[in-house]
N, C-alpha and C. Protein backbone atom coordinates (compact mmCIF):
# COMPACT_ATOMS: atom_id res chain seq x y z
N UNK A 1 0.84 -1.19 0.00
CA UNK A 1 0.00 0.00 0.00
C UNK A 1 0.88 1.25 0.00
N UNK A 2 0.62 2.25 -0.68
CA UNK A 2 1.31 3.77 -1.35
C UNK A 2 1.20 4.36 0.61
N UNK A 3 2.36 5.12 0.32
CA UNK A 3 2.68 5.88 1.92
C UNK A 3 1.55 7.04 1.48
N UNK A 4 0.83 7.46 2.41
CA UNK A 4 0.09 8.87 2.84
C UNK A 4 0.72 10.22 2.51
N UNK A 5 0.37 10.97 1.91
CA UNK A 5 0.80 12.44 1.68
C UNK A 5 0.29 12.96 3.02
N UNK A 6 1.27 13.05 4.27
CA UNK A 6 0.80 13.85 5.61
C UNK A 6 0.61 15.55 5.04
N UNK A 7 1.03 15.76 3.98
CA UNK A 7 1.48 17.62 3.74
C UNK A 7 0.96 17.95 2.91
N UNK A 8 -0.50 17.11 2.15
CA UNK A 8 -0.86 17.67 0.73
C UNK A 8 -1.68 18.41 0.78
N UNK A 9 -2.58 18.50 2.28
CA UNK A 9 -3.73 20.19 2.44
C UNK A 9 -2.94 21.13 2.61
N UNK A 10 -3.25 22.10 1.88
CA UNK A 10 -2.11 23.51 1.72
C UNK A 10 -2.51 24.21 3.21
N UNK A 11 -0.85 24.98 3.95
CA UNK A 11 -1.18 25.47 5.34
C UNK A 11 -1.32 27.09 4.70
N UNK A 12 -1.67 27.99 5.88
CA UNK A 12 -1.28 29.27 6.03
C UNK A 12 0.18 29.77 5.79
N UNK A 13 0.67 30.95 5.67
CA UNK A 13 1.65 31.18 5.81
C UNK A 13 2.16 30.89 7.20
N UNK A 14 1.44 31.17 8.14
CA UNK A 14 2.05 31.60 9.49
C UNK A 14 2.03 30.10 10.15
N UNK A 15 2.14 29.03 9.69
CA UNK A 15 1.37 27.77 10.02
C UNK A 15 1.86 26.71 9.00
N UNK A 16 3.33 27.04 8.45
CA UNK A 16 4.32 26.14 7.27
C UNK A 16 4.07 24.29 8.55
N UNK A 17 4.47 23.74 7.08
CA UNK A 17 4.59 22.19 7.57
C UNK A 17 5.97 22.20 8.38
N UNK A 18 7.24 23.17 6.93
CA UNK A 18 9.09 23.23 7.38
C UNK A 18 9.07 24.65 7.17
N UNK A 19 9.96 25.36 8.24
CA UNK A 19 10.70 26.41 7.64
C UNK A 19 12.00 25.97 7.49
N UNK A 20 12.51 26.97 6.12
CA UNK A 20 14.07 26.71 5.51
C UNK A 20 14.89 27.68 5.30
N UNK A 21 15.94 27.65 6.01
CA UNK A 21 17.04 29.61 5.60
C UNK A 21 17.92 29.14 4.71
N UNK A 22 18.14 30.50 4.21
CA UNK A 22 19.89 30.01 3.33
C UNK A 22 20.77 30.27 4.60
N UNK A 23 21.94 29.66 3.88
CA UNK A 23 22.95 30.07 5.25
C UNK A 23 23.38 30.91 5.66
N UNK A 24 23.33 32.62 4.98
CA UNK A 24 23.19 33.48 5.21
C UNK A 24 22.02 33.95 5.56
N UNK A 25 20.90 32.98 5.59
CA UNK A 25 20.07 34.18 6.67
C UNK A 25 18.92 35.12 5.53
N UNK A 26 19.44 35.33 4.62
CA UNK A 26 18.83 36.75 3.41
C UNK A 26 17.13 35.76 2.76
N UNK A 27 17.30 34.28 2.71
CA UNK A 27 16.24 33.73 2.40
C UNK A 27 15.54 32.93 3.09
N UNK A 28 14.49 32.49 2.93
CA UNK A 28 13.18 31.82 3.60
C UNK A 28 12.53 31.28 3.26
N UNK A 29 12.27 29.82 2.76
CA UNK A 29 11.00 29.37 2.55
C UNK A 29 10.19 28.59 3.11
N UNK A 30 9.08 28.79 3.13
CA UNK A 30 8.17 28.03 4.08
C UNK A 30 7.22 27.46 3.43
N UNK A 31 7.39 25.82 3.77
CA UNK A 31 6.66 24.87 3.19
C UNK A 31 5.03 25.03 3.66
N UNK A 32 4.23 25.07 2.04
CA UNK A 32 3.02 25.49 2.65
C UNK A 32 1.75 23.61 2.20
N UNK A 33 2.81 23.19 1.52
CA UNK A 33 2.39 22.02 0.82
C UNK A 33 3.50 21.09 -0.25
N UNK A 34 3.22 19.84 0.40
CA UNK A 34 4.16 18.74 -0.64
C UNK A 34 3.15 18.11 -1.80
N UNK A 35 3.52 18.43 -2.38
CA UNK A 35 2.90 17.50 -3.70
C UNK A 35 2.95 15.91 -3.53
N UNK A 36 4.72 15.56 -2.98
CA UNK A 36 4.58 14.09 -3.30
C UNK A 36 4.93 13.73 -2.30
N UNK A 37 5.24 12.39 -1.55
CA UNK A 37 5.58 11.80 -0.22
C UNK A 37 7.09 11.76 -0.47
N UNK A 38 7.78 11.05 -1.77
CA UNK A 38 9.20 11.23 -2.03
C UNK A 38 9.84 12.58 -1.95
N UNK A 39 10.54 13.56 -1.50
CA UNK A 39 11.11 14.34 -1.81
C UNK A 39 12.35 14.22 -2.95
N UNK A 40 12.91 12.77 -2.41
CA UNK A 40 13.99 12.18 -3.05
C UNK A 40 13.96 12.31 -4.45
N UNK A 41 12.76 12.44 -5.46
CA UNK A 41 12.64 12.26 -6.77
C UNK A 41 13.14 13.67 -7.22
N UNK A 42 14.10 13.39 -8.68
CA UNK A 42 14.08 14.62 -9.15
C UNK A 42 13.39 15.55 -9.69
N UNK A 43 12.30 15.49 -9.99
CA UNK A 43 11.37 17.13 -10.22
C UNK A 43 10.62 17.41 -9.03
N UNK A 44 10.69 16.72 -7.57
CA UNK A 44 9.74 16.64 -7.05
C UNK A 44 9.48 18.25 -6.32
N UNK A 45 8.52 18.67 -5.81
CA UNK A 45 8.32 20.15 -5.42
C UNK A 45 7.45 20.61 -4.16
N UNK A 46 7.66 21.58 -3.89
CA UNK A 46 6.67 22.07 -2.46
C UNK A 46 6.06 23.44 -2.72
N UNK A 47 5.02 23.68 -2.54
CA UNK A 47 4.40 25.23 -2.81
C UNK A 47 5.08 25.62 -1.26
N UNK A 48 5.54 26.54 -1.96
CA UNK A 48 6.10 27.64 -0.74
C UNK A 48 5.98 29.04 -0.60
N UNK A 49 5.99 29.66 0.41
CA UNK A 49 5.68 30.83 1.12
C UNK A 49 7.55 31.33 0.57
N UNK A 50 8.01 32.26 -0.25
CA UNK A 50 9.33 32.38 -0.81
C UNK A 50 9.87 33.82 0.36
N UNK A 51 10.47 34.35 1.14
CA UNK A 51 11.22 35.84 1.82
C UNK A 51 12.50 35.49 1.06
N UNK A 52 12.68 36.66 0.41
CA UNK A 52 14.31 37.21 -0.27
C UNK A 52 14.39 38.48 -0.08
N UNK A 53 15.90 39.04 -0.27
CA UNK A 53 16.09 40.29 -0.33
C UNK A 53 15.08 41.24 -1.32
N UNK A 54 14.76 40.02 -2.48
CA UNK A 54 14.12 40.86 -3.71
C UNK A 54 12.09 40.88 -3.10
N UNK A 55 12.13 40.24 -2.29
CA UNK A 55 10.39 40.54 -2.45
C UNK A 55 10.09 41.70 -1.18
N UNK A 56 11.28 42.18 -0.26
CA UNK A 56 11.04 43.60 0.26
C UNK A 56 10.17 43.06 1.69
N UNK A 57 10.77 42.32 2.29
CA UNK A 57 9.73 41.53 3.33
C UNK A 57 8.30 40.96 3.42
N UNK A 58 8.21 40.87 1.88
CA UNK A 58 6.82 39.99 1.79
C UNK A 58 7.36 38.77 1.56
N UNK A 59 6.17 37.99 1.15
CA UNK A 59 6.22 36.41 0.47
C UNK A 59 5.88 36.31 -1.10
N UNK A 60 6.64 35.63 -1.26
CA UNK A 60 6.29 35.63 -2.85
C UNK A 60 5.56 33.80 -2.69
N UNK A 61 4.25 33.12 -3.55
CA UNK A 61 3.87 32.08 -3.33
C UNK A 61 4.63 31.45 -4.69
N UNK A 62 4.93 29.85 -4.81
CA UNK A 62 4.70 29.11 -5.79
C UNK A 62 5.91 27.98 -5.36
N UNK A 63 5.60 27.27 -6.50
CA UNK A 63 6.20 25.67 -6.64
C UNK A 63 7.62 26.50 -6.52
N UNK A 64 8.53 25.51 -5.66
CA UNK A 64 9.92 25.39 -5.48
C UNK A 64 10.56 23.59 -6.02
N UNK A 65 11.50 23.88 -6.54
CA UNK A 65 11.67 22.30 -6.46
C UNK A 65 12.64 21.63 -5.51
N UNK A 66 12.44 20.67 -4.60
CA UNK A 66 13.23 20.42 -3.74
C UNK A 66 14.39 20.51 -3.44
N UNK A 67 14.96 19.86 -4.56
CA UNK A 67 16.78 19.80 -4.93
C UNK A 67 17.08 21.54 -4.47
N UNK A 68 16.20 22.43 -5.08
CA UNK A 68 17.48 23.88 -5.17
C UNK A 68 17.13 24.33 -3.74
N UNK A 69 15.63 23.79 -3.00
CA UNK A 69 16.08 24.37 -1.45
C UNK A 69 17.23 23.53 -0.38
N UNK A 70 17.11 22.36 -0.87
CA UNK A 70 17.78 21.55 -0.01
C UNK A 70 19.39 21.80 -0.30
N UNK A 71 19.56 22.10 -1.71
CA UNK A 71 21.02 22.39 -1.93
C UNK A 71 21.57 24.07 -1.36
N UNK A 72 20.59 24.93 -0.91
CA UNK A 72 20.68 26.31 -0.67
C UNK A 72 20.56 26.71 1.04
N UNK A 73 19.85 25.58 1.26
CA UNK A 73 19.03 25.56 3.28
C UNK A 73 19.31 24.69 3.95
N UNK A 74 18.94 25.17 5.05
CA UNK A 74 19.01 24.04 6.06
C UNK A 74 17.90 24.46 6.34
N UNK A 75 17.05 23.02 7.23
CA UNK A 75 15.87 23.38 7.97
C UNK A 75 16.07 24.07 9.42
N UNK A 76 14.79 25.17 9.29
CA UNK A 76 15.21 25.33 11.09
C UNK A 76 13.81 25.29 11.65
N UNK A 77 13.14 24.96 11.11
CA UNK A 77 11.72 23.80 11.97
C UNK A 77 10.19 23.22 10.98
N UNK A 78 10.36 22.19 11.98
CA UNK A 78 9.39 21.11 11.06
C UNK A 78 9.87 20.20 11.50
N UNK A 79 9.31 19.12 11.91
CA UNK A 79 9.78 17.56 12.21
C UNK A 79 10.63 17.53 13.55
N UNK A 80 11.22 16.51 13.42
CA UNK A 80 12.12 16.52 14.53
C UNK A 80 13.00 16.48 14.86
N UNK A 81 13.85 17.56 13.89
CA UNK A 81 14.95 17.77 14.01
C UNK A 81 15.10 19.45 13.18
N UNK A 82 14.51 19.79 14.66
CA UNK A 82 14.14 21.87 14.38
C UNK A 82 16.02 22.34 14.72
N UNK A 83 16.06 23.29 13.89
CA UNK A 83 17.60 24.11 14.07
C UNK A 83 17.31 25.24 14.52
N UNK A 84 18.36 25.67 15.62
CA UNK A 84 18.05 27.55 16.07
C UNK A 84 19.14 28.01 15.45
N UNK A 85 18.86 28.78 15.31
CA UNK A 85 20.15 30.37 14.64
C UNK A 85 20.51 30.88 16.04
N UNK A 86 22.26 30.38 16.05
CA UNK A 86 22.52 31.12 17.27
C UNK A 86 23.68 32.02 16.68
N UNK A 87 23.82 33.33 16.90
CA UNK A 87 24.39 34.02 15.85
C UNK A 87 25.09 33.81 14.61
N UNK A 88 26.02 33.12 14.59
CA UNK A 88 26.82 33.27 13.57
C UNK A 88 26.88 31.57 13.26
N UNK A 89 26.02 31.02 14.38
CA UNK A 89 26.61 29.30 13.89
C UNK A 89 24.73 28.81 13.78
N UNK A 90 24.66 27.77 13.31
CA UNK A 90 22.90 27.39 13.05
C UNK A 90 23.05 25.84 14.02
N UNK A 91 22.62 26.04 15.14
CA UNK A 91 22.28 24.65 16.07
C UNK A 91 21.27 23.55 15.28
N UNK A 92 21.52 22.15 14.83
CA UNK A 92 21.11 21.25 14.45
C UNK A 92 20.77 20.19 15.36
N UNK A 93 19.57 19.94 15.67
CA UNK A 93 19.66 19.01 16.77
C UNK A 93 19.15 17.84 16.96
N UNK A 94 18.75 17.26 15.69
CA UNK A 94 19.29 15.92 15.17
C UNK A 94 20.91 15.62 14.48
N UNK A 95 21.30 16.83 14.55
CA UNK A 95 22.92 16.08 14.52
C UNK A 95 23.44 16.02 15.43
N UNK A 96 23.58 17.34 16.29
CA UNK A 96 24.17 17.98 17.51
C UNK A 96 25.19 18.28 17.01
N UNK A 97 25.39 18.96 16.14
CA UNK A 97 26.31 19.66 15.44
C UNK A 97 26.25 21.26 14.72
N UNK A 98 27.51 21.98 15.33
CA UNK A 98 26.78 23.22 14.71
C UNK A 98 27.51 23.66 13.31
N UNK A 99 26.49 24.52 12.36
CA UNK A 99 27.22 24.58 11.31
C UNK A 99 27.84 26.36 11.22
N UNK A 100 28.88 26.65 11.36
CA UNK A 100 29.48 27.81 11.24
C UNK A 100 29.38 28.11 9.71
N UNK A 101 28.46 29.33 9.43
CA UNK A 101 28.07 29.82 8.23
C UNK A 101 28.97 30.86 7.81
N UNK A 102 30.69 31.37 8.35
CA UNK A 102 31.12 32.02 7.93
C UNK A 102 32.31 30.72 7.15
N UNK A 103 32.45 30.08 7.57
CA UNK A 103 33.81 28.84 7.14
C UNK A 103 32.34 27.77 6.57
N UNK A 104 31.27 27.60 6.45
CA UNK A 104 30.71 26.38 5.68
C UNK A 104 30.93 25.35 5.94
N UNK A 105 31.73 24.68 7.27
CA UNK A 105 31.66 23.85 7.92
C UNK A 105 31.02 23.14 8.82
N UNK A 106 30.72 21.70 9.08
CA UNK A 106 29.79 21.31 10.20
C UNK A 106 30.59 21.48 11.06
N UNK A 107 30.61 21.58 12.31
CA UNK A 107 32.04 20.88 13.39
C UNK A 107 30.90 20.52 14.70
């Protein structure tokens, strides 16, 4: 039997399934809906709630495709393994590892 789409009723903005930063901090997206249960597939996508420097502190809405947030973010909540931004390093705590965003290293 096919796994359950837990994420396919679309949320609010204020009410994402994941939030996701770049590692600088300048972007945001917030998962408002998964299309598919795989993320793993390559076209696969999430309607998202988009914050960049370019939308001026709004949200811009639409399909993201997984690969370019996951290759650009880290998560910092959703599931169970939420990250805090502690200044300059991003706490992971399903790794227990922090990632220093000026050197791009885990340590």
């Amino acid at each position: 039997m096919a796994e359950k789409n837990l994420c396919l009723k679309e949320r609010k903005v204020d009410n994402p399934y994941e939030i996701w930063k770049s590692y600088d901090g300048t972007w945001e997206w917030r998962v408002l809906k998964k299309w598919q249960v795989d993320d793993n597939k390559p076209y696969a996508r999430w309607f998202c709630a988009v914050k960049s420097p370019m939308t001026y502190g709004s949200y811009d809405l639409g399909d993201v495709y997984v690969s370019e947030i996951k290759a650009n973010a880290v998560k910092v909540s959703g599931g169970s393994n939420d990250v805090q931004v502690k200044g300059k390093k991003i706490w992971h705590s399903g790794m227990g590892m922090d990632f220093n965003r000026e050197t791009g290293v885990w340590n």
